[in-house]
Protein backbone atom coordinates (compact mmCIF):
# COMPACT_ATOMS: atom_id res chain seq x y z
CA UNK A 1 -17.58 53.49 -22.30
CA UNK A 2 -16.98 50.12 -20.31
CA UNK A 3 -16.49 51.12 -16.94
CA UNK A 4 -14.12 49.91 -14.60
CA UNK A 5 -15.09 47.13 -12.53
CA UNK A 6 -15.15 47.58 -8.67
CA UNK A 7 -13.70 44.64 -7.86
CA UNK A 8 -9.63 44.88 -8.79
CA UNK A 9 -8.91 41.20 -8.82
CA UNK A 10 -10.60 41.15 -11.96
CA UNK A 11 -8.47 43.58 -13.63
CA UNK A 12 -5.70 42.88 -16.18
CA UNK A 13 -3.14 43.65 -14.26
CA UNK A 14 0.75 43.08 -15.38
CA UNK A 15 3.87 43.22 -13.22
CA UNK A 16 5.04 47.16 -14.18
CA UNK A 17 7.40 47.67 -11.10
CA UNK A 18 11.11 48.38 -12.40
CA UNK A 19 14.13 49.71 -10.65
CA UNK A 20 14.68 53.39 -11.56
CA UNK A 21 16.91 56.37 -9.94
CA UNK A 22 13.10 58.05 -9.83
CA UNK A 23 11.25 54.94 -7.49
CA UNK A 24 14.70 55.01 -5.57
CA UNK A 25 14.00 58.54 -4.25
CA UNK A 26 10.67 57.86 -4.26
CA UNK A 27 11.36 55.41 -1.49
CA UNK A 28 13.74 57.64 0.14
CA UNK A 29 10.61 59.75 0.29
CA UNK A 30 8.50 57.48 2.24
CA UNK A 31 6.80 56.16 -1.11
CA UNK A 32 4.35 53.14 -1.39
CA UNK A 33 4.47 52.54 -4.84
CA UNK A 34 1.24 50.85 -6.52
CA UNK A 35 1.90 48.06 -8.73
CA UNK A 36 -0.16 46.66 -11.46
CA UNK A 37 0.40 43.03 -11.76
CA UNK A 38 -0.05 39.84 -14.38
CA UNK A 39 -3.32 39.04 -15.61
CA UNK A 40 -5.14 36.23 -14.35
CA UNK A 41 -5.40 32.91 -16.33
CA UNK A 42 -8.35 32.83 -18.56
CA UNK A 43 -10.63 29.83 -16.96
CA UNK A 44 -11.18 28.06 -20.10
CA UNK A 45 -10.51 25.15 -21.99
CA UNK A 46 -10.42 26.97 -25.72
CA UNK A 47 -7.80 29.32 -26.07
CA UNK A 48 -8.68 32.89 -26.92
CA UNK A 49 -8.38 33.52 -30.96
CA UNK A 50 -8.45 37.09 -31.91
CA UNK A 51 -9.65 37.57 -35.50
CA UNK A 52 -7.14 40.22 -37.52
CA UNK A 53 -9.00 43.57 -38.31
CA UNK A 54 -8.15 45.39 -41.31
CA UNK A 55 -7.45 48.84 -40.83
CA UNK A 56 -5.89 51.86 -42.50
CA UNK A 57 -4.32 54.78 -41.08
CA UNK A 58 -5.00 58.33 -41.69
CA UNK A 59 -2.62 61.21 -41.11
CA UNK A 60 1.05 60.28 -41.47
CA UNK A 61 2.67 62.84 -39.19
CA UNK A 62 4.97 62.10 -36.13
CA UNK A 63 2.53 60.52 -34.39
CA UNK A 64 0.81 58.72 -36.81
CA UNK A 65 3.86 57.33 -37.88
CA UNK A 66 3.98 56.58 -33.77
CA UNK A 67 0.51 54.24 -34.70
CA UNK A 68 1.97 52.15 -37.17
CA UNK A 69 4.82 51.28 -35.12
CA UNK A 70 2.41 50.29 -32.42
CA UNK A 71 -0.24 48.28 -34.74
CA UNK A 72 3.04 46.22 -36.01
CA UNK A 73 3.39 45.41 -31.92
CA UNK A 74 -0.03 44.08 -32.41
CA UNK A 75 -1.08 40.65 -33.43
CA UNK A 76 -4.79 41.63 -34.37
CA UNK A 77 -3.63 44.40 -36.78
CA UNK A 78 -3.69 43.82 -40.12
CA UNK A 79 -2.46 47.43 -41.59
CA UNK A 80 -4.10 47.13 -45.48
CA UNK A 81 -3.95 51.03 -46.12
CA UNK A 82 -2.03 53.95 -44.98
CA UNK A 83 -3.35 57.16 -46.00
CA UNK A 84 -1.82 61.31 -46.34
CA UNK A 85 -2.01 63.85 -48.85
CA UNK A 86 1.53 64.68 -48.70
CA UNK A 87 3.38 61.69 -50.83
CA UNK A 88 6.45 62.55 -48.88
CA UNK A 89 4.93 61.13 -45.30
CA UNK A 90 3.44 58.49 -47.49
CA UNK A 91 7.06 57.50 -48.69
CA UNK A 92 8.77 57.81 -45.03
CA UNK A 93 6.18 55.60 -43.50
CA UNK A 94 5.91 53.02 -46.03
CA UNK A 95 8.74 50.80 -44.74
CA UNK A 96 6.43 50.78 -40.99
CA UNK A 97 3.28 49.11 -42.88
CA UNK A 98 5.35 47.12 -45.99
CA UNK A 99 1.81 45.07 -47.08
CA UNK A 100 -0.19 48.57 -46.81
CA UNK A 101 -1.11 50.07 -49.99
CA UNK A 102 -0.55 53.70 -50.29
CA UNK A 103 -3.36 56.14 -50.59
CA UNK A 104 -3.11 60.11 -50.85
CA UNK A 105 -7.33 60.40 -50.73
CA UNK A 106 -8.98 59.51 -47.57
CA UNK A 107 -12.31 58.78 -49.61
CA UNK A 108 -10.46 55.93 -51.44
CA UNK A 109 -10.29 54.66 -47.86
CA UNK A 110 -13.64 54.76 -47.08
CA UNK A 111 -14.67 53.52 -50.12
CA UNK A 112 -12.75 50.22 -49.89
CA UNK A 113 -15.16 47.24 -47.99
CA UNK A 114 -12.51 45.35 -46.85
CA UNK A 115 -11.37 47.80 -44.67
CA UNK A 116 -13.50 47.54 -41.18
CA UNK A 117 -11.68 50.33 -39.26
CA UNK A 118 -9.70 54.06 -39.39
CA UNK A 119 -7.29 55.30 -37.11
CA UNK A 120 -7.47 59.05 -37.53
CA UNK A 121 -4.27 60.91 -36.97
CA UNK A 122 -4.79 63.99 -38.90
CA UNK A 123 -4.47 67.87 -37.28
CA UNK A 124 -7.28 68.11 -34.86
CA UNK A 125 -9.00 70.78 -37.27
CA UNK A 126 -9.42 68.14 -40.02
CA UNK A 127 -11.24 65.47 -37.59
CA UNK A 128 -14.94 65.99 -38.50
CA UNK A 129 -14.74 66.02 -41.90
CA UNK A 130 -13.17 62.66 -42.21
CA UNK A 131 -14.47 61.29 -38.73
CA UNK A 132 -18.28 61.80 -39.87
CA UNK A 133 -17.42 60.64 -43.64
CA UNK A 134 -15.46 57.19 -42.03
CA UNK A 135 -18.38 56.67 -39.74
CA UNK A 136 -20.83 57.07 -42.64
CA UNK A 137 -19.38 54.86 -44.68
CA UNK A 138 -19.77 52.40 -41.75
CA UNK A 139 -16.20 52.28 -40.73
CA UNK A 140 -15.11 51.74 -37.16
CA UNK A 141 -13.27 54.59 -36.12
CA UNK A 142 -10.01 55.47 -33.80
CA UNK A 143 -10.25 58.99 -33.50
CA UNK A 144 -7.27 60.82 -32.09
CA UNK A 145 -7.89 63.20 -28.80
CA UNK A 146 -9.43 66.08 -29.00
CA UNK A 147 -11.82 65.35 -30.85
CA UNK A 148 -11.95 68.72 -33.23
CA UNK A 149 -10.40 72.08 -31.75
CA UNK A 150 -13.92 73.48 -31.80
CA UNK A 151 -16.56 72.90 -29.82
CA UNK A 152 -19.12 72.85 -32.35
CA UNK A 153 -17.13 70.34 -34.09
CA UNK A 154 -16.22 68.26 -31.55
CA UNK A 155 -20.29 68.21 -30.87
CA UNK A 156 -21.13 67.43 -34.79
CA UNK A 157 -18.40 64.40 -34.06
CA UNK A 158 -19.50 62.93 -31.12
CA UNK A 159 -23.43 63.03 -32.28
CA UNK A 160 -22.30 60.94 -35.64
CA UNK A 161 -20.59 58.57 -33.78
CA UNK A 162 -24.36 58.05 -30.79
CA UNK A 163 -25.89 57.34 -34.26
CA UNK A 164 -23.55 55.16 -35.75
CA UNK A 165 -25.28 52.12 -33.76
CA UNK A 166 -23.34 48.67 -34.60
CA UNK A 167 -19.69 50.96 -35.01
CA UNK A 168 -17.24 51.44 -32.52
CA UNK A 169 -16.35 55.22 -31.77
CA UNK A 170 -13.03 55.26 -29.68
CA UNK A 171 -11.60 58.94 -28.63
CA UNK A 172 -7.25 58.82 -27.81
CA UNK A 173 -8.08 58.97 -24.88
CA UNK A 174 -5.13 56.45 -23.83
CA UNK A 175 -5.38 56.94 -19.88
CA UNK A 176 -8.59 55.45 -20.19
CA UNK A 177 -7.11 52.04 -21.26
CA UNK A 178 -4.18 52.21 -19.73
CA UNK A 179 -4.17 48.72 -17.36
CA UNK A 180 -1.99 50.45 -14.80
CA UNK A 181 -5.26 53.23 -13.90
CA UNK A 182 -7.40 50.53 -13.89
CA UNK A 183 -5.72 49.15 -11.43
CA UNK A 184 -5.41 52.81 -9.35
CA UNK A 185 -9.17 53.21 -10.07
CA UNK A 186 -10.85 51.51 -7.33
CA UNK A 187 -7.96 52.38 -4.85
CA UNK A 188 -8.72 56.11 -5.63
CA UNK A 189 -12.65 55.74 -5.47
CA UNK A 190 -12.58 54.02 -2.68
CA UNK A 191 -11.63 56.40 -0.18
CA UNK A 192 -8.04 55.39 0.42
CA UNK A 193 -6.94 59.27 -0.16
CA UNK A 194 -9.23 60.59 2.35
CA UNK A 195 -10.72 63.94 1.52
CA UNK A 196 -9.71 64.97 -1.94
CA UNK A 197 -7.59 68.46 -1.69
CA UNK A 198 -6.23 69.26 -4.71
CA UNK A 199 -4.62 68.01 -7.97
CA UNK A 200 -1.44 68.98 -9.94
CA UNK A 201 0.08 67.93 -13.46
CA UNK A 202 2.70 69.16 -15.21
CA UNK A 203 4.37 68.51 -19.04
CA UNK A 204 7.75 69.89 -19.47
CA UNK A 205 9.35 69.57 -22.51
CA UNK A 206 12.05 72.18 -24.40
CA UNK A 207 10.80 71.59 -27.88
CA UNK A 208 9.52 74.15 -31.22
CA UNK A 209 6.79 72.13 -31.75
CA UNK A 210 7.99 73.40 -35.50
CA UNK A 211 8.66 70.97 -38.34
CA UNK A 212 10.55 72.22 -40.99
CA UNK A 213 9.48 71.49 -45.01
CA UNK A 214 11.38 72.95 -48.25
CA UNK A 215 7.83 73.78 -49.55
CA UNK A 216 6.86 76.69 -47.64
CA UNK A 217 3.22 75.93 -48.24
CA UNK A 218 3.54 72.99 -46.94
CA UNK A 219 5.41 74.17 -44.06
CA UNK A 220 2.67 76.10 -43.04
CA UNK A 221 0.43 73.46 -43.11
CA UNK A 222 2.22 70.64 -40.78
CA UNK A 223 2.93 73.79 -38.66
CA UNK A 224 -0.85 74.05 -37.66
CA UNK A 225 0.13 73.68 -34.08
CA UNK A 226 1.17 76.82 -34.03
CA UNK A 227 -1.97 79.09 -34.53
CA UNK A 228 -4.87 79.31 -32.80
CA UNK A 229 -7.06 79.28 -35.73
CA UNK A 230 -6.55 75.15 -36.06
CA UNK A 231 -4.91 74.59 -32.89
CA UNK A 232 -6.12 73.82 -29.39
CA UNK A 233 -2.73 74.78 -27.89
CA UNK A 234 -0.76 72.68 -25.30
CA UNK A 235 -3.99 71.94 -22.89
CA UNK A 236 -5.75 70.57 -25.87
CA UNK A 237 -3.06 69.00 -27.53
CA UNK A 238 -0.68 67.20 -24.25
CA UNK A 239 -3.09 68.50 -21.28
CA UNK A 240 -6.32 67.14 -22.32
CA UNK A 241 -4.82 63.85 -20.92
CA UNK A 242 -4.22 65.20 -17.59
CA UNK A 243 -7.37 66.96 -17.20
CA UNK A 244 -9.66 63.85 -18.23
CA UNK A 245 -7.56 61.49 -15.62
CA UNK A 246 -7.86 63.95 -12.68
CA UNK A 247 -12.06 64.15 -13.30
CA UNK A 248 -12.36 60.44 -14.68
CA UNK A 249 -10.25 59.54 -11.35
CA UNK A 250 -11.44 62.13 -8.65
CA UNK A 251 -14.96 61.55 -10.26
CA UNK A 252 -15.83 65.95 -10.25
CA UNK A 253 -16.97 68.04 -13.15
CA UNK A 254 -15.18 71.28 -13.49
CA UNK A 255 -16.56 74.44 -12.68
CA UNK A 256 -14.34 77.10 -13.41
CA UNK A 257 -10.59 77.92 -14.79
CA UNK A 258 -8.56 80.46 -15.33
CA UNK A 259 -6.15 80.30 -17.40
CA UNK A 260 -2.23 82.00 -18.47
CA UNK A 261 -0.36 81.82 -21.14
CA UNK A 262 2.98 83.93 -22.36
CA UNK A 263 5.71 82.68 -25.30
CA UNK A 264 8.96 82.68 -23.28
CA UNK A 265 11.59 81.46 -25.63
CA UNK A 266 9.86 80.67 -29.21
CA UNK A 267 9.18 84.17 -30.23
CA UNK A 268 9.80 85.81 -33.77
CA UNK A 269 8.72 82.90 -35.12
CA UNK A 270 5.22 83.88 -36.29
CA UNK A 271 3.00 81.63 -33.84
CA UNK A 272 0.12 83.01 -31.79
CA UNK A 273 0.15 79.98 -29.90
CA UNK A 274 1.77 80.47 -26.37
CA UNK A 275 5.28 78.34 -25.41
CA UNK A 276 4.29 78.27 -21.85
CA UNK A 277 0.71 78.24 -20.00
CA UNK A 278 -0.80 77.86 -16.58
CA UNK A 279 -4.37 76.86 -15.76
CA UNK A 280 -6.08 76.57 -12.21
CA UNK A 281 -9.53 74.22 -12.42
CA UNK A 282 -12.22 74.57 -9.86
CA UNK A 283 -14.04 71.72 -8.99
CA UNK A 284 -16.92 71.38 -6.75
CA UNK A 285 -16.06 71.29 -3.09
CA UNK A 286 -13.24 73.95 -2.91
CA UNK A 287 -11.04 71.51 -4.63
CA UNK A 288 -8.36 73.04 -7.11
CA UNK A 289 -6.29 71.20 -10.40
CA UNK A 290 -3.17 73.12 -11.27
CA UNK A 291 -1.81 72.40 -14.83
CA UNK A 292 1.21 73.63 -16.18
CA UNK A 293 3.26 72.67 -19.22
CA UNK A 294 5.93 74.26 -21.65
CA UNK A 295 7.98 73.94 -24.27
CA UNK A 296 10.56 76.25 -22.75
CA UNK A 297 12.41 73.86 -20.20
CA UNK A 298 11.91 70.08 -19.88
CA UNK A 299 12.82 69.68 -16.09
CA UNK A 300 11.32 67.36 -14.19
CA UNK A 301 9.30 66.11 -17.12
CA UNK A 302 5.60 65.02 -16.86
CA UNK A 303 3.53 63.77 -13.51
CA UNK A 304 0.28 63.79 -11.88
CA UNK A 305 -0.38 64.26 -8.31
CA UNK A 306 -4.07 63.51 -6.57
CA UNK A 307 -3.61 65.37 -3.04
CA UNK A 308 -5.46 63.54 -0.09
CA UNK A 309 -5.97 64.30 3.65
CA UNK A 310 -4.78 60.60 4.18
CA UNK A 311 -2.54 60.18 1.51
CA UNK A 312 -1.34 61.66 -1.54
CA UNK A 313 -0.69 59.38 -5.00
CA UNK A 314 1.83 60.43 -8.05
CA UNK A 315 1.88 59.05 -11.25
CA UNK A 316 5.16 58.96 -13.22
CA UNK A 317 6.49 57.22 -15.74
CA UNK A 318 3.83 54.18 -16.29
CA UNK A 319 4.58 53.95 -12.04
CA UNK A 320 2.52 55.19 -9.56
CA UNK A 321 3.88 55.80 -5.66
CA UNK A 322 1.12 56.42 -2.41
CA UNK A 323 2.49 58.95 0.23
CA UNK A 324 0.76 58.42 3.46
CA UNK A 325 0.22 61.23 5.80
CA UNK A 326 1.98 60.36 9.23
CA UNK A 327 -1.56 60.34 10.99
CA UNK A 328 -3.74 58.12 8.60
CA UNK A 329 -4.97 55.16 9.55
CA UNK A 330 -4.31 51.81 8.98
CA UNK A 331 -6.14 50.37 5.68
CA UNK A 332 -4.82 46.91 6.19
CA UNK A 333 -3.10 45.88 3.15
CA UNK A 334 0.07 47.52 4.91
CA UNK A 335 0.24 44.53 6.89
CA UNK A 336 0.90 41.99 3.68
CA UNK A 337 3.21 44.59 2.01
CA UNK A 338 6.32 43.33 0.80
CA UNK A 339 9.54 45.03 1.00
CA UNK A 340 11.81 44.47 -2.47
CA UNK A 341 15.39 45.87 -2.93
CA UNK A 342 16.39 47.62 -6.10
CA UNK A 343 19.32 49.36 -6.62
CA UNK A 344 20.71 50.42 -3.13
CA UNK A 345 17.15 51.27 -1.65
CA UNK A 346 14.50 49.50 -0.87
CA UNK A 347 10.84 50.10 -2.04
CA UNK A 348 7.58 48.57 -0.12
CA UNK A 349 5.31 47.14 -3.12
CA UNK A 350 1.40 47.39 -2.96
CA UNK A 351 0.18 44.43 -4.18
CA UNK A 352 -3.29 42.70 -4.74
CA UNK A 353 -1.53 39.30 -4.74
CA UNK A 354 1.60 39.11 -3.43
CA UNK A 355 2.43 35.33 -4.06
CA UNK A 356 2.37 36.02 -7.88
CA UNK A 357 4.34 39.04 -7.96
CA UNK A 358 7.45 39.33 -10.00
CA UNK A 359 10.48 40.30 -7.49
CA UNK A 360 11.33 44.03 -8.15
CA UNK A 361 15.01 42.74 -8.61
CA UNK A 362 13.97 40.73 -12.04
CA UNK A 363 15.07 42.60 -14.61
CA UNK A 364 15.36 45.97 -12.97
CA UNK A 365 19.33 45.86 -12.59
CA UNK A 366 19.58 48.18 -16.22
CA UNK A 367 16.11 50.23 -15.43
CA UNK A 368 15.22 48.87 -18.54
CA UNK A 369 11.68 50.03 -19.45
CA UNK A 370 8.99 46.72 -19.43
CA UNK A 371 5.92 48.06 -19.93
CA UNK A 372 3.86 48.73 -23.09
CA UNK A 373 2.82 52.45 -23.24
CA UNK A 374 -0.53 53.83 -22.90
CA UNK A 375 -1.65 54.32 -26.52
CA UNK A 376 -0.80 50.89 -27.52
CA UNK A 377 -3.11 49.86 -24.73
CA UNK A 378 -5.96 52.25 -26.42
CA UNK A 379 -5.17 50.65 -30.01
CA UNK A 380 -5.43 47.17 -28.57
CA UNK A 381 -8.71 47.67 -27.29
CA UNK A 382 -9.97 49.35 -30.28
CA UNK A 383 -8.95 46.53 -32.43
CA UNK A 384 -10.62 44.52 -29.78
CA UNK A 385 -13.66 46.10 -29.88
CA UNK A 386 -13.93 46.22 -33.63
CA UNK A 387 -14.28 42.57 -33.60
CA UNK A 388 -16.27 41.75 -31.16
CA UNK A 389 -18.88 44.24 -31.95
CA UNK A 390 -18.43 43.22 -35.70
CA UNK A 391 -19.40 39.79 -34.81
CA UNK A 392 -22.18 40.56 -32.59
CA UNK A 393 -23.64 42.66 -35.52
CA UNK A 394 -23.42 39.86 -37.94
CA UNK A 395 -24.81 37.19 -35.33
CA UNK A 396 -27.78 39.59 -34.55
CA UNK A 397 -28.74 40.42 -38.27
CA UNK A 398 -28.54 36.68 -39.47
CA UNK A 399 -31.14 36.32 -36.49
CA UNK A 400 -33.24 39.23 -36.37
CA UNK A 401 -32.82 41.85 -39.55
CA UNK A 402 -31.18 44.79 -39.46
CA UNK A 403 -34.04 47.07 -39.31
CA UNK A 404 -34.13 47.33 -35.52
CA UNK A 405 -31.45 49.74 -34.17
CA UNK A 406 -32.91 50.54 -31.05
CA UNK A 407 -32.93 46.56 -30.27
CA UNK A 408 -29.07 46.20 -31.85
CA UNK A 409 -27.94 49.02 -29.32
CA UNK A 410 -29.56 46.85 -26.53
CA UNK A 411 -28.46 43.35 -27.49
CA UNK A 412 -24.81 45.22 -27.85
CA UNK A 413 -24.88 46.93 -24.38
CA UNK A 414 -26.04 43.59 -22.77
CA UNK A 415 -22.71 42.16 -25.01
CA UNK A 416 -20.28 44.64 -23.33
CA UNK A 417 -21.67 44.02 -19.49
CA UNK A 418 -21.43 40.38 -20.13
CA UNK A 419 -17.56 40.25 -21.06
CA UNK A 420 -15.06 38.30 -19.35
CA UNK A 421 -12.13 40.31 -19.44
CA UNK A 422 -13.27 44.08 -20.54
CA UNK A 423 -11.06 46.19 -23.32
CA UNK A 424 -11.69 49.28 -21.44
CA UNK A 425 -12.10 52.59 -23.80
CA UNK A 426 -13.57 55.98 -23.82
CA UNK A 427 -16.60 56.37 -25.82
CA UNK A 428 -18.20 59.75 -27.63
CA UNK A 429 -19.64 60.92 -24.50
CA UNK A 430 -15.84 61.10 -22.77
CA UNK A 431 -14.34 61.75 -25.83
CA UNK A 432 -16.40 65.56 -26.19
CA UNK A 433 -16.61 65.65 -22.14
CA UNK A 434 -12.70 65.60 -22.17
CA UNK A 435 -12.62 67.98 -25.60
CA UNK A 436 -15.11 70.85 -23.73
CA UNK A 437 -13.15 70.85 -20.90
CA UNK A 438 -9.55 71.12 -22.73
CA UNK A 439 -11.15 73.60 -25.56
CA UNK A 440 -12.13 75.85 -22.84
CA UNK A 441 -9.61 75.82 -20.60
CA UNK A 442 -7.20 76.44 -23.51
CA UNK A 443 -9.85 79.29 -24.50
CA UNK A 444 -9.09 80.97 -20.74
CA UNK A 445 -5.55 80.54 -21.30
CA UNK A 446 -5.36 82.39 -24.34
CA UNK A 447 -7.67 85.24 -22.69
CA UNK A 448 -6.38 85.68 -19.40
CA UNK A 449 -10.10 85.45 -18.09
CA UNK A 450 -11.94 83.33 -15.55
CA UNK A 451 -14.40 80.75 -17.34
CA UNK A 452 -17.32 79.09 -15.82
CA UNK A 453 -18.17 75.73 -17.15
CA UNK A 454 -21.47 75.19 -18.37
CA UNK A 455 -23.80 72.12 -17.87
CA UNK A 456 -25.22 72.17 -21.27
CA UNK A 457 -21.63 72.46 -23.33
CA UNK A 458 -21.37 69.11 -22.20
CA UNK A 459 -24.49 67.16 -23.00
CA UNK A 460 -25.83 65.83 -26.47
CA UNK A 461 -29.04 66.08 -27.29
């Protein structure tokens, strides 16, 4: 994975600060928010040409469908193939890819040259199969988090893709890419928080998480959610996300969990999966996570708090707001705050650069949502990626052969240290680091038992 750089002016940073009920009470509160801002101008004289990638889509499901609409925000996506075994899905998702051909055989995929990349949106228990067949066929692949809802698959997966020298291997890891934690990265790392003390995340929402079909087989297959023998429940489904911020953030590898779960309203309905689960994460240091989500009540939604003896930050809602303990010290950049009005409050933005900040009344008035989200950050990287590392292949064979794959690996790595303005992404490693941790963890919520985390679960051979 490209790691963030230390230094934040260098970040891509985009003015994300908009007037909501939510930052008004966050003010009320005593809340700094932290603000992302514009990117710098490039400094050069050519302007930066971004060669179309052609990519197909697997898995035509909610959120796949959620992909395509993404990919047609994107002007490096060039959607040639969209791909399910239900013709149905195929049908209702034509009209978001109309220059896509329709394919009901993933193979046909794979077996088409002129496709470079695959964006895998498939049930989490039908990753490896068509994961290590994409990446075989020497595909660049988008591979939607987790990885598999086993560990052994999830292993198998992320060992294909350390092989698979010369191909990008990109988890869903959207956090990861999201400009808005880049931009909270160094602030976190660097101390600003104080001691850490504990985390806490939460996903509300008062869903089924059932899709109905007239075919009852097929009903039971779009249903795999449901059932623990292909799903990795609500941590490894919506709380993987949370749980790979807090350690990719707070920079600690879990120890422990234990875990709860119960069904509280969707019972009778045949799924061993539970509505409504509870995990507590040790972490080196005394420090505690606490994750909780349902699909029994959706108040108060979806957060993340990082608990400091200096200051505490939440993240909400593509926002992020700093609470300062009454006792902490000055850091400095208090001093160049500025204060902004929105609404009938007024917030005090944290800025990097002040003078080319956006005022927080500029299109805030309706609360009108600005910002890209998260996963189209993640697809834009990955299409990114695709071509630059497609290039640097082709440059590096024309020179040198392609019988060398320890020497391509280098001459790639010394690519991706070397570039301007990095597409950060999660790579295999974080993409089965972040599985592990969510597989268990669902594992101790399903058995009411205390787990210790194991060094070796994590580490490929």
């Amino acid at each position: 994975m490209n790691q963030p750089d230390q230094n934040a002016a260098d970040f891509n940073r985009r003015n994300f600060l908009k007037g909501s009920s939510f930052a008004a009470l966050m003010t009320m509160m005593g809340g700094v928010q932290l603000m992302a801002q514009d990117a710098p101008e490039r400094k050069t004289d050519a302007p930066l040409v971004l060669a179309k990638v052609k990519v197909a889509v697997i898995g035509l499901g909610p959120w796949g469908r959620e992909i395509l609409d993404q990919l047609g925000r994107s002007a490096q996506a060039e959607v040639v193939a969209i791909c399910d075994s239900y013709p149905v899905m195929l049908r209702r998702s034509a009209s978001k890819a109309p220059e896509a051909a329709l394919v009901e055989n993933y193979q046909d995929i794979l077996a088409n040259k002129d496709i470079k990349a695959v964006i895998i949106a498939t049930g989490s228990h039908q990753h490896k199969d068509i994961v290590i067949a994409a990446l075989k066929a020497g595909k660049h692949v988008y591979c939607e988090a987790p990885l598999a809802h086993t560990i052994e698959d999830a292993r198998a997966i992320a060992l294909a893709a350390k092989e698979a020298v010369g191909q990008v291997f990109q988890p869903g890891l959207q956090g990861r890419s999201d400009p808005q934690r880049h931009f909270l990265f160094p602030f976190i790392r660097s101390g600003a928080l104080g001691k850490t003390v504990m985390a806490r995340a939460q996903w509300h929402k008062k869903d089924s998480w059932r899709q109905a079909s007239p075919n009852a087989e097929r009903e039971k297959a779009i249903n795999w959610r449901l059932h623990q023998a292909t799903s990795p429940g609500l941590i490894g489904e919506i709380g993987i996300h949370a749980l790979d911020q807090a350690t990719w953030m707070l920079n600690l590898v879990p120890i422990a969990v234990t875990g709860f779960g119960s069904t509280m309203m969707w019972k009778d309905d045949g799924r061993d999966v539970p509505d409504t689960v509870e995990a507590v994460i040790e972490f080196p240091g005394g420090v505690r996570m606490n994750y909780n989500a349902s699909l029994a009540t959706s108040f108060d939604a979806e957060y993340e708090l990082l608990y400091g003896t200096e200051a505490t930050v939440m993240m909400r809602d593509g926002k992020a707001w700093m609470f300062k303990e009454v006792d902490s010290a000055l850091l400095g950049w208090e001093v160049y705050a500025r204060k902004d009005n929105f609404y009938k409050e007024t917030g005090i933005a944290l800025v990097l650069d002040g003078s080319k900040q956006k005022k927080l009344s500029e299109g805030a008035a309706d609360g009108a949502p600005t910002e890209l989200p998260q996963h189209y950050h993640a697809l834009h990287a990955f299409l990114g990626n695709c071509d630059e590392v497609s290039t640097a292949v082709e440059d590096f064979q024309s020179n040198y052969g392609s019988d060398d794959k320890l020497a391509l690996a280098e001459h790639l790595a010394g690519i991706a240290r070397k570039r301007e303005q990095s597409r950060q992404a999660a790579g295999y490693q974080e993409g089965l680091t972040a599985t592990v941790f969510a597989l268990k963890v669902n594992e101790a919520v399903n058995t009411g038992k205390r787990i210790e985390f194991k060094k070796e679960w994590f580490e490929l051979a």
